[in-house]
Protein backbone atom coordinates (compact mmCIF):
# COMPACT_ATOMS: atom_id res chain seq x y z
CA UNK A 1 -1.89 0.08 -11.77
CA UNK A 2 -4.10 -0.83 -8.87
CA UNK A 3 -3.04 -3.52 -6.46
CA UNK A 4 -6.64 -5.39 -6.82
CA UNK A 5 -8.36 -5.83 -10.42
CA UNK A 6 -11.76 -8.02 -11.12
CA UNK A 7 -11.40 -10.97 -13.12
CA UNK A 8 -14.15 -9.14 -15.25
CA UNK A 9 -15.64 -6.23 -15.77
CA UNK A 10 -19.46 -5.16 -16.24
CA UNK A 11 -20.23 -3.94 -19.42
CA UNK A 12 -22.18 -0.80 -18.17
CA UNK A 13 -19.71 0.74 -15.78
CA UNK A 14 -21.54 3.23 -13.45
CA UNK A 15 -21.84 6.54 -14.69
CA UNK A 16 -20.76 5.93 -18.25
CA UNK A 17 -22.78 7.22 -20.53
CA UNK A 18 -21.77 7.50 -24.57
CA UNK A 19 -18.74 8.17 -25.56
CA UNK A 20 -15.51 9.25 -23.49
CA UNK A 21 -11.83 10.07 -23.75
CA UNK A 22 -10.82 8.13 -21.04
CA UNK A 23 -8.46 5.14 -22.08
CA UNK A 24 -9.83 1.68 -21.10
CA UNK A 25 -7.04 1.67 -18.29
CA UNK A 26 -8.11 5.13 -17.22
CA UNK A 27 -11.91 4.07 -17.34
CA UNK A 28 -11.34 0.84 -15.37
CA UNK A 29 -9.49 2.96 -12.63
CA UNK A 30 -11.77 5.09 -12.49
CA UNK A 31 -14.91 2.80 -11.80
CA UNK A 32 -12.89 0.18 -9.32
CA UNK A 33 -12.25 3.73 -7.45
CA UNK A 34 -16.00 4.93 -7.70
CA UNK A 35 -16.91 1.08 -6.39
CA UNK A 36 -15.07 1.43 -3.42
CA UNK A 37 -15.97 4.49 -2.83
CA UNK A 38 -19.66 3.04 -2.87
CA UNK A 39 -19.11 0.56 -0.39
CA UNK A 40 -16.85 2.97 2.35
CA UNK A 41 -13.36 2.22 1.08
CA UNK A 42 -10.06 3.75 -0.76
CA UNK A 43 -8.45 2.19 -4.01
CA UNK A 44 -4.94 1.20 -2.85
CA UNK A 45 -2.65 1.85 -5.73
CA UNK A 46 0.88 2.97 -6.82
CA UNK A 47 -0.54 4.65 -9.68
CA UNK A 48 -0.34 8.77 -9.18
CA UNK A 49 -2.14 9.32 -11.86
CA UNK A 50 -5.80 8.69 -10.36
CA UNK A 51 -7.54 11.42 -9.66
CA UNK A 52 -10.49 9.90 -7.80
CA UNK A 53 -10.81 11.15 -4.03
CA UNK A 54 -10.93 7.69 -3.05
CA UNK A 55 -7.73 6.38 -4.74
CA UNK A 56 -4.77 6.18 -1.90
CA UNK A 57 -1.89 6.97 -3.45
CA UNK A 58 1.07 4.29 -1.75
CA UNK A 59 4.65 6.25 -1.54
CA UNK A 60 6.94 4.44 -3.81
């Protein structure tokens, strides 16, 4: 689970287009990644299961 989450979500998440298999969890990792990518920065986040290239992956 990421360490920072929005208090809400946009409807039409970047780069979502019909339907997907993500899960909702998987979907909203995904696009806080892709936004921080966008503005220069890395996801902090205990979760190893992002596979975004800019999610940072804290040691446990």
């Amino acid at each position: 689970m990421p360490w920072l989450v929005p208090i809400s979500t946009p409807r039409s998440a970047p780069g979502r287009v019909g339907r997907t298999n993500l899960r909702s969890d998987a979907l909203l990792d995904f696009y806080l990644a892709s936004l921080a990518q966008k503005h220069g920065m890395q996801l902090a986040t205990l979760d190893e299961g992002i596979k975004h290239q800019a999610a940072f992956v804290i040691p446990a």
